[in-house]
PDB file of N, CA and C in Angstrom:
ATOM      1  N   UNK A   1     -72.718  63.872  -7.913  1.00  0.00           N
ATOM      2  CA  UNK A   1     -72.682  64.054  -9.343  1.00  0.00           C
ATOM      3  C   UNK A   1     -73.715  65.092  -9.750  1.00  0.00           C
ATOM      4  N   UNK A   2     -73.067  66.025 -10.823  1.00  0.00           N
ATOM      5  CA  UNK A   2     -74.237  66.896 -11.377  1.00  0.00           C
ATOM      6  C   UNK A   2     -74.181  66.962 -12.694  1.00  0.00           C
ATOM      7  N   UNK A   3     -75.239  67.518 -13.037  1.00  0.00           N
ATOM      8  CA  UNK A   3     -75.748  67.399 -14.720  1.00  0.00           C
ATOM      9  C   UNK A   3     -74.790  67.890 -15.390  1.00  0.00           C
ATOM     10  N   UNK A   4     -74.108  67.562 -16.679  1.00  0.00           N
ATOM     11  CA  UNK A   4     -73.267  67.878 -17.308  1.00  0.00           C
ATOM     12  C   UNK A   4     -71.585  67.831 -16.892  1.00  0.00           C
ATOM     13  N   UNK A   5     -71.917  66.997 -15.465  1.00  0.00           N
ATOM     14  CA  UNK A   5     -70.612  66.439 -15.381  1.00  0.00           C
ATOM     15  C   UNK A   5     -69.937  65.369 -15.825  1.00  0.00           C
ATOM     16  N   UNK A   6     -68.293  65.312 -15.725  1.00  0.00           N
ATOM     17  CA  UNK A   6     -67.711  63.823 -16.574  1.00  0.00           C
ATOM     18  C   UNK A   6     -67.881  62.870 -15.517  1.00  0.00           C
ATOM     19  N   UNK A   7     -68.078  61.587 -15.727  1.00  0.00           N
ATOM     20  CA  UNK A   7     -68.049  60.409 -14.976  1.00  0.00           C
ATOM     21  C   UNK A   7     -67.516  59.553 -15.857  1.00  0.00           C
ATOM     22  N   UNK A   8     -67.022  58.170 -15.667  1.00  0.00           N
ATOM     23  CA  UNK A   8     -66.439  56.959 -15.993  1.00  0.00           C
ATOM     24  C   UNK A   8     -66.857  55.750 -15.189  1.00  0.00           C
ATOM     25  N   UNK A   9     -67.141  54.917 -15.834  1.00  0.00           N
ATOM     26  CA  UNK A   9     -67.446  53.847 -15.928  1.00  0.00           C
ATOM     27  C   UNK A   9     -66.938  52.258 -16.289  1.00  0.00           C
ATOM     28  N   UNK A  10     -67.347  51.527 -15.704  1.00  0.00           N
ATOM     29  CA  UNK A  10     -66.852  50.328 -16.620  1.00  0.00           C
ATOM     30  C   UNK A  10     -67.968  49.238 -16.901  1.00  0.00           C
ATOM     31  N   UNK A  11     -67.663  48.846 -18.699  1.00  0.00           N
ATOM     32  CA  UNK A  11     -68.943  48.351 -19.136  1.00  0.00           C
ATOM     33  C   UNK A  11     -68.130  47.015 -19.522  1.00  0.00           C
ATOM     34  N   UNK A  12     -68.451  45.762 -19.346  1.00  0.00           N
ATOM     35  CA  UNK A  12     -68.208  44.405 -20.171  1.00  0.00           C
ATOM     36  C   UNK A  12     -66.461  44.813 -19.925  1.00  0.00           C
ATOM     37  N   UNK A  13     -66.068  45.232 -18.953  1.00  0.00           N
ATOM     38  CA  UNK A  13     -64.492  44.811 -19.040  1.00  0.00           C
ATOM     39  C   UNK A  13     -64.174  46.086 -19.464  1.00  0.00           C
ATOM     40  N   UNK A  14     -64.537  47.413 -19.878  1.00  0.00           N
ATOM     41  CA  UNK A  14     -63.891  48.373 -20.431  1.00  0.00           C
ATOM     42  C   UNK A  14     -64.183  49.769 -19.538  1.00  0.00           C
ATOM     43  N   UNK A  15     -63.408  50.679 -19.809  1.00  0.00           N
ATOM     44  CA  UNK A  15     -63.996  51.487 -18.866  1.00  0.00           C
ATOM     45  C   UNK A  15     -64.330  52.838 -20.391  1.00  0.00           C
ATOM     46  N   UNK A  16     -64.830  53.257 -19.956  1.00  0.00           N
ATOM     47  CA  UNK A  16     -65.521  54.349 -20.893  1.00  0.00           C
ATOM     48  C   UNK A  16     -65.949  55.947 -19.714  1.00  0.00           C
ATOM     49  N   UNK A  17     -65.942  56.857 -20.653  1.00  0.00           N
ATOM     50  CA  UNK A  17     -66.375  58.023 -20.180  1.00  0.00           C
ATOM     51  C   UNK A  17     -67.892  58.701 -20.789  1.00  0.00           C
ATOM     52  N   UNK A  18     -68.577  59.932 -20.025  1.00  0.00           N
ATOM     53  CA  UNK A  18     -69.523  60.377 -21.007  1.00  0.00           C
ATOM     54  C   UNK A  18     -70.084  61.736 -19.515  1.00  0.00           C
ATOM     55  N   UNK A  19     -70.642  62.049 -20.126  1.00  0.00           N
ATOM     56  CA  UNK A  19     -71.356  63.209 -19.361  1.00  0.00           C
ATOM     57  C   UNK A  19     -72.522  62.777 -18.877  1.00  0.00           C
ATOM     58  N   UNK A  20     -72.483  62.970 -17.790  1.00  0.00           N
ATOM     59  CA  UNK A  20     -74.330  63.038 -17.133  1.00  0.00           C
ATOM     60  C   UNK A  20     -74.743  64.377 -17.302  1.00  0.00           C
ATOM     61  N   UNK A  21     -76.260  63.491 -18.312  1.00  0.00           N
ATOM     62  CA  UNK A  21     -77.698  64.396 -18.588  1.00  0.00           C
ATOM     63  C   UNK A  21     -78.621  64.350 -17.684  1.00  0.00           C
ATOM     64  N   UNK A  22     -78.906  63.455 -16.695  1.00  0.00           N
ATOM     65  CA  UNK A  22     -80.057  63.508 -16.203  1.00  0.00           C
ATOM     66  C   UNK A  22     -79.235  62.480 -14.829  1.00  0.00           C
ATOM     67  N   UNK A  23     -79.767  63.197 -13.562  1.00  0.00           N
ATOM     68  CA  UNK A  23     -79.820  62.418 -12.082  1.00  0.00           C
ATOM     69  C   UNK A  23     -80.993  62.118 -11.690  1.00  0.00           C
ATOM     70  N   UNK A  24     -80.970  60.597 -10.985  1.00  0.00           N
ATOM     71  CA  UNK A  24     -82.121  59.866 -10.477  1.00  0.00           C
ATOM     72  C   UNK A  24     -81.365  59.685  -9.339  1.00  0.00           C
ATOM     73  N   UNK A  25     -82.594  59.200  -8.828  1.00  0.00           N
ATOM     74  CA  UNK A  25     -82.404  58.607  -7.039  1.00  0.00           C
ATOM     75  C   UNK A  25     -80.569  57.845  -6.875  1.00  0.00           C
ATOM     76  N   UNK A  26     -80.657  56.621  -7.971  1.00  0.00           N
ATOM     77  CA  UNK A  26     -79.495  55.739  -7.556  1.00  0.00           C
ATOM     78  C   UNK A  26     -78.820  55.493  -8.607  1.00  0.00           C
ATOM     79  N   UNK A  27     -79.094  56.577  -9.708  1.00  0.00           N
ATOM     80  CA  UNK A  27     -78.310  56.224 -10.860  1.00  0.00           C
ATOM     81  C   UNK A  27     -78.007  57.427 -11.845  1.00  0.00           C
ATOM     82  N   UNK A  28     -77.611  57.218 -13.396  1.00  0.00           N
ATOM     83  CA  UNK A  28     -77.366  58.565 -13.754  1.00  0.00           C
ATOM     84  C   UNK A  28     -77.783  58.386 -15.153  1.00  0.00           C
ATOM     85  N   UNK A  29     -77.822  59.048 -15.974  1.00  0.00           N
ATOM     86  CA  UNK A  29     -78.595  58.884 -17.615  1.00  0.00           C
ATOM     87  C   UNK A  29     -77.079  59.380 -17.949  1.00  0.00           C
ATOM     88  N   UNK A  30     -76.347  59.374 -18.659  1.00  0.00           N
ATOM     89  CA  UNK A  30     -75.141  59.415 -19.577  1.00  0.00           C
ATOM     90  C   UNK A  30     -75.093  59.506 -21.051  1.00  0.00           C
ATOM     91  N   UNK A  31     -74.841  60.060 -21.395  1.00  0.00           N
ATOM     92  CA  UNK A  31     -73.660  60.453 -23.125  1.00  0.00           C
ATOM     93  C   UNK A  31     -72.933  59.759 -23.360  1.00  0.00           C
ATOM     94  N   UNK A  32     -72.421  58.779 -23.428  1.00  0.00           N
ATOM     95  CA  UNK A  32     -71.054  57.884 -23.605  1.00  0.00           C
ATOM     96  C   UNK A  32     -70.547  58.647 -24.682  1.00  0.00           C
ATOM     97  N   UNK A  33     -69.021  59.561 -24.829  1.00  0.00           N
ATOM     98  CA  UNK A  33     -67.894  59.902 -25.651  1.00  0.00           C
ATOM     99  C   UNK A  33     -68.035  59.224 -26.281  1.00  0.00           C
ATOM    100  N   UNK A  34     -67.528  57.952 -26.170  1.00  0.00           N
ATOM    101  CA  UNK A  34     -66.877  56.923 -27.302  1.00  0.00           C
ATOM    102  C   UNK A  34     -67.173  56.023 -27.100  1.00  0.00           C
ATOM    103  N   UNK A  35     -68.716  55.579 -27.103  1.00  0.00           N
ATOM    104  CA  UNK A  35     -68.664  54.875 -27.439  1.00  0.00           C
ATOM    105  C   UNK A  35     -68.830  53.186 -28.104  1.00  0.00           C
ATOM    106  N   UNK A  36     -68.898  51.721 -27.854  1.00  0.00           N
ATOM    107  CA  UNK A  36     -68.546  50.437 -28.344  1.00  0.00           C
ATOM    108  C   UNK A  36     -69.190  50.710 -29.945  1.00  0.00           C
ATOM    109  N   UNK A  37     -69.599  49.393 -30.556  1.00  0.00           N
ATOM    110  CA  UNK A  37     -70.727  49.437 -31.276  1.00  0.00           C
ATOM    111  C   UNK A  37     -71.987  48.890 -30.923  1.00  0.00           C
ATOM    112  N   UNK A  38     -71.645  48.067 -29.783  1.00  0.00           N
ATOM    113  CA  UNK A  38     -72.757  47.439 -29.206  1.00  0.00           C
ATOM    114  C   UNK A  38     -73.481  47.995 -28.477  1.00  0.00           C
ATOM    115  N   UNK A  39     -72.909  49.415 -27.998  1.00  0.00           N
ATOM    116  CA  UNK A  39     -73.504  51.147 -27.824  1.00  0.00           C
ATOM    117  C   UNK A  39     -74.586  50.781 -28.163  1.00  0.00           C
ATOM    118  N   UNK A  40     -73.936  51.649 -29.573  1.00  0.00           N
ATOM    119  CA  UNK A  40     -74.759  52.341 -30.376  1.00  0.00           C
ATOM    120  C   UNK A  40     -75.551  51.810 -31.241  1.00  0.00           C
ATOM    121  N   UNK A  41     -75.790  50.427 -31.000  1.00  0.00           N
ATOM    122  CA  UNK A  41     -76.895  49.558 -31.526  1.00  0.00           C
ATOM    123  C   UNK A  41     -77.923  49.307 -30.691  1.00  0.00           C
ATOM    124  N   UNK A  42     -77.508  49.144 -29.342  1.00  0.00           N
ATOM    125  CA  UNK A  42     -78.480  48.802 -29.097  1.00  0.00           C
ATOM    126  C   UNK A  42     -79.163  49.872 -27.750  1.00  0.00           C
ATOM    127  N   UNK A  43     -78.114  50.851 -27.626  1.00  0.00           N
ATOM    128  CA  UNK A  43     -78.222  52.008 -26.618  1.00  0.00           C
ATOM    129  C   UNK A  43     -78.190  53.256 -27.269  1.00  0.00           C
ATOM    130  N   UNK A  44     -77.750  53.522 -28.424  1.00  0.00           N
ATOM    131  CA  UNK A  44     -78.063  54.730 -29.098  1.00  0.00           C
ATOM    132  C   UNK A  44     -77.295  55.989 -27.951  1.00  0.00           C
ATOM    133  N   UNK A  45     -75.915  55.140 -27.822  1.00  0.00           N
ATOM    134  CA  UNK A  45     -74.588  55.843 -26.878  1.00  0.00           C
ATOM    135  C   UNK A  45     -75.361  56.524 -25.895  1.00  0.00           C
ATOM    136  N   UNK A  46     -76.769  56.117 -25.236  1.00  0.00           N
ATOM    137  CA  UNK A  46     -77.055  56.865 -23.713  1.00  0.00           C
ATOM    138  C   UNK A  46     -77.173  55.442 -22.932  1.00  0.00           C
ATOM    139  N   UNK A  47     -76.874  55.561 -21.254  1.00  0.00           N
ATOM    140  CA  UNK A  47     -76.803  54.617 -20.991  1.00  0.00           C
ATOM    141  C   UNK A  47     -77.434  54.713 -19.697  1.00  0.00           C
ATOM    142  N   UNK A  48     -78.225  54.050 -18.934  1.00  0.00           N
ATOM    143  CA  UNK A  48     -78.380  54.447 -17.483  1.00  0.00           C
ATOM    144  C   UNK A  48     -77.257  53.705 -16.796  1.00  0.00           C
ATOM    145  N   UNK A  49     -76.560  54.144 -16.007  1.00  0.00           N
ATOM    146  CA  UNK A  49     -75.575  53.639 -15.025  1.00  0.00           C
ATOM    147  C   UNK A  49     -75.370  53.280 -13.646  1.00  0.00           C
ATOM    148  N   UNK A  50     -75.283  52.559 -12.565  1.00  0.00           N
ATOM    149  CA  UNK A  50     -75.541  52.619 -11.401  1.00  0.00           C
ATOM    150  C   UNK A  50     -74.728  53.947 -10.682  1.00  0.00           C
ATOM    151  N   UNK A  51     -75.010  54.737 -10.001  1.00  0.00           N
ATOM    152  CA  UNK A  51     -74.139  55.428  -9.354  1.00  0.00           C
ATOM    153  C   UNK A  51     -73.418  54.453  -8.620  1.00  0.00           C
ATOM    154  N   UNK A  52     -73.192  53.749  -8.089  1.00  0.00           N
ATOM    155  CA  UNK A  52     -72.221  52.962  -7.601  1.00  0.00           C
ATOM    156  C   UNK A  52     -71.267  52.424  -8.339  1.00  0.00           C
ATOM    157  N   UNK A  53     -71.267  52.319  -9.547  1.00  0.00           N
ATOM    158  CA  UNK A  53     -70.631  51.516 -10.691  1.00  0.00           C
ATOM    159  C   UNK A  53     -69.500  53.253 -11.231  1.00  0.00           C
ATOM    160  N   UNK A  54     -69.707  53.978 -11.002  1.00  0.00           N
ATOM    161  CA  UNK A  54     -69.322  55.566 -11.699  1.00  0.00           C
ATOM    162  C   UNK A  54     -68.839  55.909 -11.028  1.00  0.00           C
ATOM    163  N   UNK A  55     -67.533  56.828 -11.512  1.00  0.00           N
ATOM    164  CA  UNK A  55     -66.592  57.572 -10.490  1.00  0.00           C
ATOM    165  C   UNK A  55     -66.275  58.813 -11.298  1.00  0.00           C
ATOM    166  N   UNK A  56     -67.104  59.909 -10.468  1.00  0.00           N
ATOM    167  CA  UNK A  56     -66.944  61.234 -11.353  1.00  0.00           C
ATOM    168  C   UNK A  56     -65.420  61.414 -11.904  1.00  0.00           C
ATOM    169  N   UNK A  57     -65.287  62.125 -12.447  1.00  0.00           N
ATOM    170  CA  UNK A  57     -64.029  62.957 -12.847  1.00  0.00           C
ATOM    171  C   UNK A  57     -63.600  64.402 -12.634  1.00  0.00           C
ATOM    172  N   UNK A  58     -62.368  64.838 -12.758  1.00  0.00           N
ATOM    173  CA  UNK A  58     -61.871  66.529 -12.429  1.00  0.00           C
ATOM    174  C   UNK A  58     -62.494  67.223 -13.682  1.00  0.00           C
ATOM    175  N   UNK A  59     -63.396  67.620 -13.710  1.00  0.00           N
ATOM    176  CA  UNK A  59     -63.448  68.835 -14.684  1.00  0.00           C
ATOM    177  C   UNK A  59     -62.227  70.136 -15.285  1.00  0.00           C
TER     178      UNK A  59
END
């Protein structure tokens, strides 16, 4: 995975998309597109993610 690439995810049963901003050792800092509200209350739509949990996408 590299910076400003798409990845997807799945959070609480849903799967969601967003861009990685920032790579760490075993995980990724993310943009979430779209999304929950429970986001953006309490994550302010960035999320850290496991790289194991993420499956890039085709650009």
């Amino acid at each position: 995975m590299t910076i400003n690439s798409t990845i997807t995810f799945t959070w609480e049963g849903k799967v969601y998309a967003g861009k990685v901003e920032r790579e760490y050792e075993n995980s990724v800092l993310v943009q979430v597109t779209d999304p929950s509200e429970e986001m953006l209350e309490k994550f302010n739509d960035r999320m850290i993610i496991s790289k194991k949990k993420c499956q890039q996408t085709a650009d």
